[in-house]
Protein backbone atom coordinates (compact mmCIF):
# COMPACT_ATOMS: atom_id res chain seq x y z
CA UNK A 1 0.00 0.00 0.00
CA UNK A 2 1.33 3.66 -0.53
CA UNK A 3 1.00 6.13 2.25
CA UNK A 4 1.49 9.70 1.56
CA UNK A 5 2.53 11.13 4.73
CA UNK A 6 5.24 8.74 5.73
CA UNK A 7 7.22 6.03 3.79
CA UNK A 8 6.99 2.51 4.84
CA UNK A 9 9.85 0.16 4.04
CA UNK A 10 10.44 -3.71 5.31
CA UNK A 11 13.93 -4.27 5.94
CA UNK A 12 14.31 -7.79 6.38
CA UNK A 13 12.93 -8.72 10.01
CA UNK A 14 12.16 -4.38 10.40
CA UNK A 15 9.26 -2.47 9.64
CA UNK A 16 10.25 1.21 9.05
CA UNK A 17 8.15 3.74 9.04
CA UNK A 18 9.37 7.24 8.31
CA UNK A 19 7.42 10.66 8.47
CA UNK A 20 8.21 12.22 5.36
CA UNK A 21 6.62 16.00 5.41
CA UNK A 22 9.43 17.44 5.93
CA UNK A 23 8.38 20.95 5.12
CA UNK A 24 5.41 21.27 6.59
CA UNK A 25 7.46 20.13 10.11
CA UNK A 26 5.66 16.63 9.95
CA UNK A 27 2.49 17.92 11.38
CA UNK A 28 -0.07 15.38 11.60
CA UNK A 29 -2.97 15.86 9.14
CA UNK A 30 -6.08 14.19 8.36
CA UNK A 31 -4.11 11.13 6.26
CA UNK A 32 -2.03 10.77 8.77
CA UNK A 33 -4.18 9.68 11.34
CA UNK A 34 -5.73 7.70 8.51
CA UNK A 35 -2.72 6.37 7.60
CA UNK A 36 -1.25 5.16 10.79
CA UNK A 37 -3.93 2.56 12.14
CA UNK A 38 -3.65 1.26 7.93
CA UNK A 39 0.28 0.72 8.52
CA UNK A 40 -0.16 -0.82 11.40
CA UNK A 41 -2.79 -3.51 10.52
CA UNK A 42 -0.13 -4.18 7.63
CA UNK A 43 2.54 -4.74 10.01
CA UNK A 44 0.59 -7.03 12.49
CA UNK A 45 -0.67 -8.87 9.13
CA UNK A 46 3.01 -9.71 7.98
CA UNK A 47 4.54 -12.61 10.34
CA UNK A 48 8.03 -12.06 9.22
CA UNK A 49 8.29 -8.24 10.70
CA UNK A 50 9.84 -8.56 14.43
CA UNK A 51 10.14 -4.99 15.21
CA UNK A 52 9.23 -1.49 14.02
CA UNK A 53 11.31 1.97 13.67
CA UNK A 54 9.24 5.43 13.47
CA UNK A 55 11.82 8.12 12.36
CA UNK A 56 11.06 11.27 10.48
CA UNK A 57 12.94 13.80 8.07
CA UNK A 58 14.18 16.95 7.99
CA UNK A 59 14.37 19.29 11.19
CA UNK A 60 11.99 18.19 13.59
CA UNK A 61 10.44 15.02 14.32
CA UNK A 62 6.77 16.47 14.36
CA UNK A 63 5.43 19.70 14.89
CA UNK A 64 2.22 17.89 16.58
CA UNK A 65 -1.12 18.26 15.13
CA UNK A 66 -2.12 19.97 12.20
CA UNK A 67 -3.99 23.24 13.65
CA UNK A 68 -5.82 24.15 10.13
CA UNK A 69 -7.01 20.37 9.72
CA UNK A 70 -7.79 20.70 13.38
CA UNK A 71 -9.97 24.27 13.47
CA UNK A 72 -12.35 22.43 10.74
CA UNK A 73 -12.82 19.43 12.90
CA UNK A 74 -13.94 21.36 15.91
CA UNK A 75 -16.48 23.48 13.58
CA UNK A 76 -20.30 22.96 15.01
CA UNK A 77 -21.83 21.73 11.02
CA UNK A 78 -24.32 19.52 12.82
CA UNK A 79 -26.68 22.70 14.01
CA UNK A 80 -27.67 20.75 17.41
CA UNK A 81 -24.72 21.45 19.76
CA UNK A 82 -25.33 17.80 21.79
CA UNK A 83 -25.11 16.18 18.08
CA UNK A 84 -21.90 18.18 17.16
CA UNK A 85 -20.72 17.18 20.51
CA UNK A 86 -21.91 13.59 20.44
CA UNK A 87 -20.16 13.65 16.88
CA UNK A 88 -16.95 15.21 18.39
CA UNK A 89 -16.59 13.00 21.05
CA UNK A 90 -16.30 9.83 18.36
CA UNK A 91 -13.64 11.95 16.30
CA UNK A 92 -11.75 11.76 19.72
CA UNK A 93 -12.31 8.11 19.85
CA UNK A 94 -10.70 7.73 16.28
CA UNK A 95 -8.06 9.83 16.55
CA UNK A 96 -7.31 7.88 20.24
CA UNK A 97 -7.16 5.08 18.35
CA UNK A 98 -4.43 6.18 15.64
CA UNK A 99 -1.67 6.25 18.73
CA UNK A 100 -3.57 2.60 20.56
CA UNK A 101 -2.91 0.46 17.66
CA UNK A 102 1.22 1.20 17.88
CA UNK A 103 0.94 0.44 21.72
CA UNK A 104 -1.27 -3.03 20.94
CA UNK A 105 1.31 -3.46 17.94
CA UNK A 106 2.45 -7.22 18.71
CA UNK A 107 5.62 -7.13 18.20
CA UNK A 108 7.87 -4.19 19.78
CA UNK A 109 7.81 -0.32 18.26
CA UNK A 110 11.15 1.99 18.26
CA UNK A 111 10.92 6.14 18.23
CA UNK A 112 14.12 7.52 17.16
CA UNK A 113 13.65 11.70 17.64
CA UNK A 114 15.02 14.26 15.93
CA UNK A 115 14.82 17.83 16.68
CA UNK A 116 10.90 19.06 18.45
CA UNK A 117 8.47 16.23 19.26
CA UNK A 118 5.99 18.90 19.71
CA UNK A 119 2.41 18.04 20.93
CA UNK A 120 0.76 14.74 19.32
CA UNK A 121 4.08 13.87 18.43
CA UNK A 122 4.92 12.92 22.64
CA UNK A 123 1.26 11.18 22.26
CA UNK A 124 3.06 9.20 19.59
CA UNK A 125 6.17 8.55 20.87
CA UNK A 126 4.56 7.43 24.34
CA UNK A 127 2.92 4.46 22.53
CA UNK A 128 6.26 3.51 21.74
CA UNK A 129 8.18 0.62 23.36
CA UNK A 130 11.62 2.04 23.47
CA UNK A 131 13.15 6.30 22.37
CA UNK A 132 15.97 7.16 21.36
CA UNK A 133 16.97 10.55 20.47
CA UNK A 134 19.97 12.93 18.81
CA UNK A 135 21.03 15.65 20.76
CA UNK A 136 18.92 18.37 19.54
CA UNK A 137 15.76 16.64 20.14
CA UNK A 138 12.83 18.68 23.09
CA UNK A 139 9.98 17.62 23.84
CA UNK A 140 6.68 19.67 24.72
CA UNK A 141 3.10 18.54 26.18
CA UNK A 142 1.90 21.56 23.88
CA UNK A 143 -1.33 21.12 24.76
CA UNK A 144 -1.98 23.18 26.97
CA UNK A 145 -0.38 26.59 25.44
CA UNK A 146 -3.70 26.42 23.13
CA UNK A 147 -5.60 25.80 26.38
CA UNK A 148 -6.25 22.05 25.47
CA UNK A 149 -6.22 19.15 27.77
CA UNK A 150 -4.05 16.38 26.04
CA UNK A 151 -6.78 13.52 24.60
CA UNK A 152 -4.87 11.20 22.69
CA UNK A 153 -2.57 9.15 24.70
CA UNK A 154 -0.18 11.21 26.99
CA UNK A 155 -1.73 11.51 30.09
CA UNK A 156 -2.70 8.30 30.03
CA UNK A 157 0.62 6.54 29.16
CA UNK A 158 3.16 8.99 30.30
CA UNK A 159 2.46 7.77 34.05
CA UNK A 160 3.98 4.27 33.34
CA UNK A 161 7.37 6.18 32.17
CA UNK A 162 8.22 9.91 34.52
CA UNK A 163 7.29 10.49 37.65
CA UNK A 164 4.12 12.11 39.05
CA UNK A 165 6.16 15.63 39.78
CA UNK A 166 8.01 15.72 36.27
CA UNK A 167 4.60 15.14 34.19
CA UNK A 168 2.55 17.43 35.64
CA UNK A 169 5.10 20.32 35.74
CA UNK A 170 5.93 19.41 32.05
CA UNK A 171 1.71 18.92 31.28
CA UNK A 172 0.96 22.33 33.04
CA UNK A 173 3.61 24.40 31.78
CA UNK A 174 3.90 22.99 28.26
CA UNK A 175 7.73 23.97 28.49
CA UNK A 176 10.53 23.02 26.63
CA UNK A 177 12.13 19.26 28.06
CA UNK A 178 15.44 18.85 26.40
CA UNK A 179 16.64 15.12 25.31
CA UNK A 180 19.26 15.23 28.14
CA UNK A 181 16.29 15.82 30.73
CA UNK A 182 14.73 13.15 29.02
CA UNK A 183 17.35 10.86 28.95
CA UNK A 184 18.85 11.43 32.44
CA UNK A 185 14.86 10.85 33.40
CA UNK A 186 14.64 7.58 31.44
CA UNK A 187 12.47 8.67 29.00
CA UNK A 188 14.77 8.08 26.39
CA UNK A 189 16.75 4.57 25.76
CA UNK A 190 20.10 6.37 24.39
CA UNK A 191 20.69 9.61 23.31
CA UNK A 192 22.96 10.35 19.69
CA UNK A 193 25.19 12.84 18.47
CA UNK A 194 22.87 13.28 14.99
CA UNK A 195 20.04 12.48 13.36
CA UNK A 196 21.74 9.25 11.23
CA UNK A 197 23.27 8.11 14.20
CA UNK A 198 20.07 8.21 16.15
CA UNK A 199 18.24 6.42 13.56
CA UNK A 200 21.26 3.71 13.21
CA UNK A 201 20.82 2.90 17.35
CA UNK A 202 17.10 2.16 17.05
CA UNK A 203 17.98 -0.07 14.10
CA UNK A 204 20.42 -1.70 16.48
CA UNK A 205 18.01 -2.25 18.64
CA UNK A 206 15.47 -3.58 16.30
CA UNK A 207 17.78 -6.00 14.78
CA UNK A 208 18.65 -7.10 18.34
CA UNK A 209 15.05 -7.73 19.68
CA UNK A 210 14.55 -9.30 15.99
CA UNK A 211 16.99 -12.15 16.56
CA UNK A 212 15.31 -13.51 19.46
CA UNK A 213 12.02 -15.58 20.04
CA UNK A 214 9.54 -14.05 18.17
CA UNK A 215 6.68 -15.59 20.68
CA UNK A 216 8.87 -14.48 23.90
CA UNK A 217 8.62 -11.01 22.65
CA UNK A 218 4.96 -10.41 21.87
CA UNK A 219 4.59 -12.69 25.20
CA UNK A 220 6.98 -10.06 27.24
CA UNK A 221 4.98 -7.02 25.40
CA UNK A 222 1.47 -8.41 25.87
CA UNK A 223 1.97 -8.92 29.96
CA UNK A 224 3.74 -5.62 30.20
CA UNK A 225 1.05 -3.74 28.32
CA UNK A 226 -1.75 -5.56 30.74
CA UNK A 227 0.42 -5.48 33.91
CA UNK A 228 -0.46 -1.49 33.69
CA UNK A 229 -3.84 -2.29 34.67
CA UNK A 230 -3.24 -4.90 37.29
CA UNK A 231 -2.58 -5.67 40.85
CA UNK A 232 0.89 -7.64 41.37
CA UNK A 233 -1.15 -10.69 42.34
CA UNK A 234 -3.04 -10.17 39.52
CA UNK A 235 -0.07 -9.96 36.77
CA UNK A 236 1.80 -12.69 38.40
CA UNK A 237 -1.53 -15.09 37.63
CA UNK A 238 -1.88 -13.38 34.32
CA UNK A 239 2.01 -14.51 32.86
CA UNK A 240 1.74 -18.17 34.83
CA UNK A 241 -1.15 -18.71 32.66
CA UNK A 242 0.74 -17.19 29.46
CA UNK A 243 3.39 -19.21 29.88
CA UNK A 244 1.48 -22.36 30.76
CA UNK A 245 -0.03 -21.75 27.11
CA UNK A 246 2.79 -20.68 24.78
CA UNK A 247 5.33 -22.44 26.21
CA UNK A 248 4.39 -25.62 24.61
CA UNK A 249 6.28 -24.35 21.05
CA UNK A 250 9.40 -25.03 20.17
CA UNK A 251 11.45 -21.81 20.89
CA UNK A 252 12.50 -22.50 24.10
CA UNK A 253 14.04 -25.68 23.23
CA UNK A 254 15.67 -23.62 20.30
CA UNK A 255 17.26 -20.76 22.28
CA UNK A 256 18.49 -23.20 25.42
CA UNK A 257 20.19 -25.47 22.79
CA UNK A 258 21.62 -23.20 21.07
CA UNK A 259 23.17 -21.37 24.21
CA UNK A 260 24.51 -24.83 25.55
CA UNK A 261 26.28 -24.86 21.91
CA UNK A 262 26.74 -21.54 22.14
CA UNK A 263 25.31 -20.82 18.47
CA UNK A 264 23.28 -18.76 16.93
CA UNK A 265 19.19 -20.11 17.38
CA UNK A 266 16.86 -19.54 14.73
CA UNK A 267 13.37 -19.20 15.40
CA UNK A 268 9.79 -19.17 13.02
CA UNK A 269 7.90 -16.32 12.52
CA UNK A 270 5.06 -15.60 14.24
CA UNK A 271 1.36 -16.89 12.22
CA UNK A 272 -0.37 -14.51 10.00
């Protein structure tokens, strides 16, 4: 399928996806919260992708949402305000949903940031699994400089990854958070000289997760995603009974053999 405001390439075991607006800072317009959920059912479709990049081009990362696009949406063309409202609340819903299918992704998602990450572009990149970032990148819960609370995934998943203090300074003052705040606060995996070299770590990374168990991974995803919404006791039963399931394939005997032999272990893809 052709997208037109990222490219999408499949590098072997990778899925990259690449925001390619360039001059128009990457902001995120109507096909692009189209085009995201349609990438993403492609990627969880093809068995022999093991890992996904998101990078961008040109200056910044993403300038967030696209404000024009956005001004139309909020227009009242339904005459009854609790219809416009009603109708609103579902365009919410959809564009909620554009950020949900990278977390639910199955198999694990890389950011790598250049330059701002302004807005819906930390919604994004909070859906990710892992960050990485080049020097130059900031970050900025823009939200509320255009008196907005945040809708689409940040306050909701930005919890599991700063602490309480951090977020809501950073969510009420919408300042500036450099990548070396980030970083030093965990919010970032590694932080890069450049752009290329940013982009070459989360390949790194990508490749590495790709060479193991395919099932292990989507297992170690899946109860990390639902641990978020559980009690200890309650994620402790919820990976026994994981494991008593999916350990009956063959990777495990795979990857012990091939560390008592010390080789390399090869593993199948997950099913379509």
């Amino acid at each position: 399928m052709t997208y037109t405001t990222f490219d999408y390439l499949v590098e072997g075991a990778i899925a990259h996806v690449r925001l390619n607006r360039p001059q128009e800072l990457n902001t995120m317009n109507a096909a692009f919260w189209r085009e995201i959920p349609e990438v993403f059912a492609e990627i969880d479709a093809t068995p022999a992708i093991r890992a996904v990049v998101i990078s961008s081009t040109g200056k910044h990362f993403t300038a967030g949402l696209d404000l024009k696009w956005a001004g139309q949406t909020l227009a009242n063309k339904a005459g009854d305000a609790g219809r416009a409202r009603e109708k609103f609340r579902r365009h919410v819903h959809a564009m909620q949903n554009t950020f949900t299918v990278v977390d639910q992704c199955r198999v694990p998602v890389i950011a790598a940031i250049q330059g701002g990450c302004i807005g819906g572009g930390v919604d994004f990149i909070t859906a990710c699994d892992l960050r990485v970032g080049s020097e130059d990148s900031f970050f900025t819960i823009q939200e509320v400089n255009i008196a907005i609370v945040a809708d689409v995934g940040t306050l909701q998943r930005i919890p599991h990854l700063l602490p309480q203090g951090l977020i809501r300074e950073l969510a009420y003052t919408g300042r500036r958070w450099t990548g070396a705040e980030a970083q030093a606060q965990g919010f970032l995996n590694r932080l890069l000289p450049s752009h290329a070299e940013t982009v070459d770590a989360a390949m790194q990374l990508a490749y590495e997760i790709a060479s193991k168990s395919p099932l292990a991974i989507a297992g170690i995803k899946q109860v990390l995603n639902a641990g978020r919404d559980m009690t200890v006791a309650q994620g402790l039963e919820y990976v026994a009974v994981w494991n008593a399931a999916m350990l009956q394939g063959e990777d495990m005997q795979a990857a012990v053999l091939a560390q008592m032999t010390k080789a390399k272990a090869e593993f199948a893809d997950l099913a379509a």
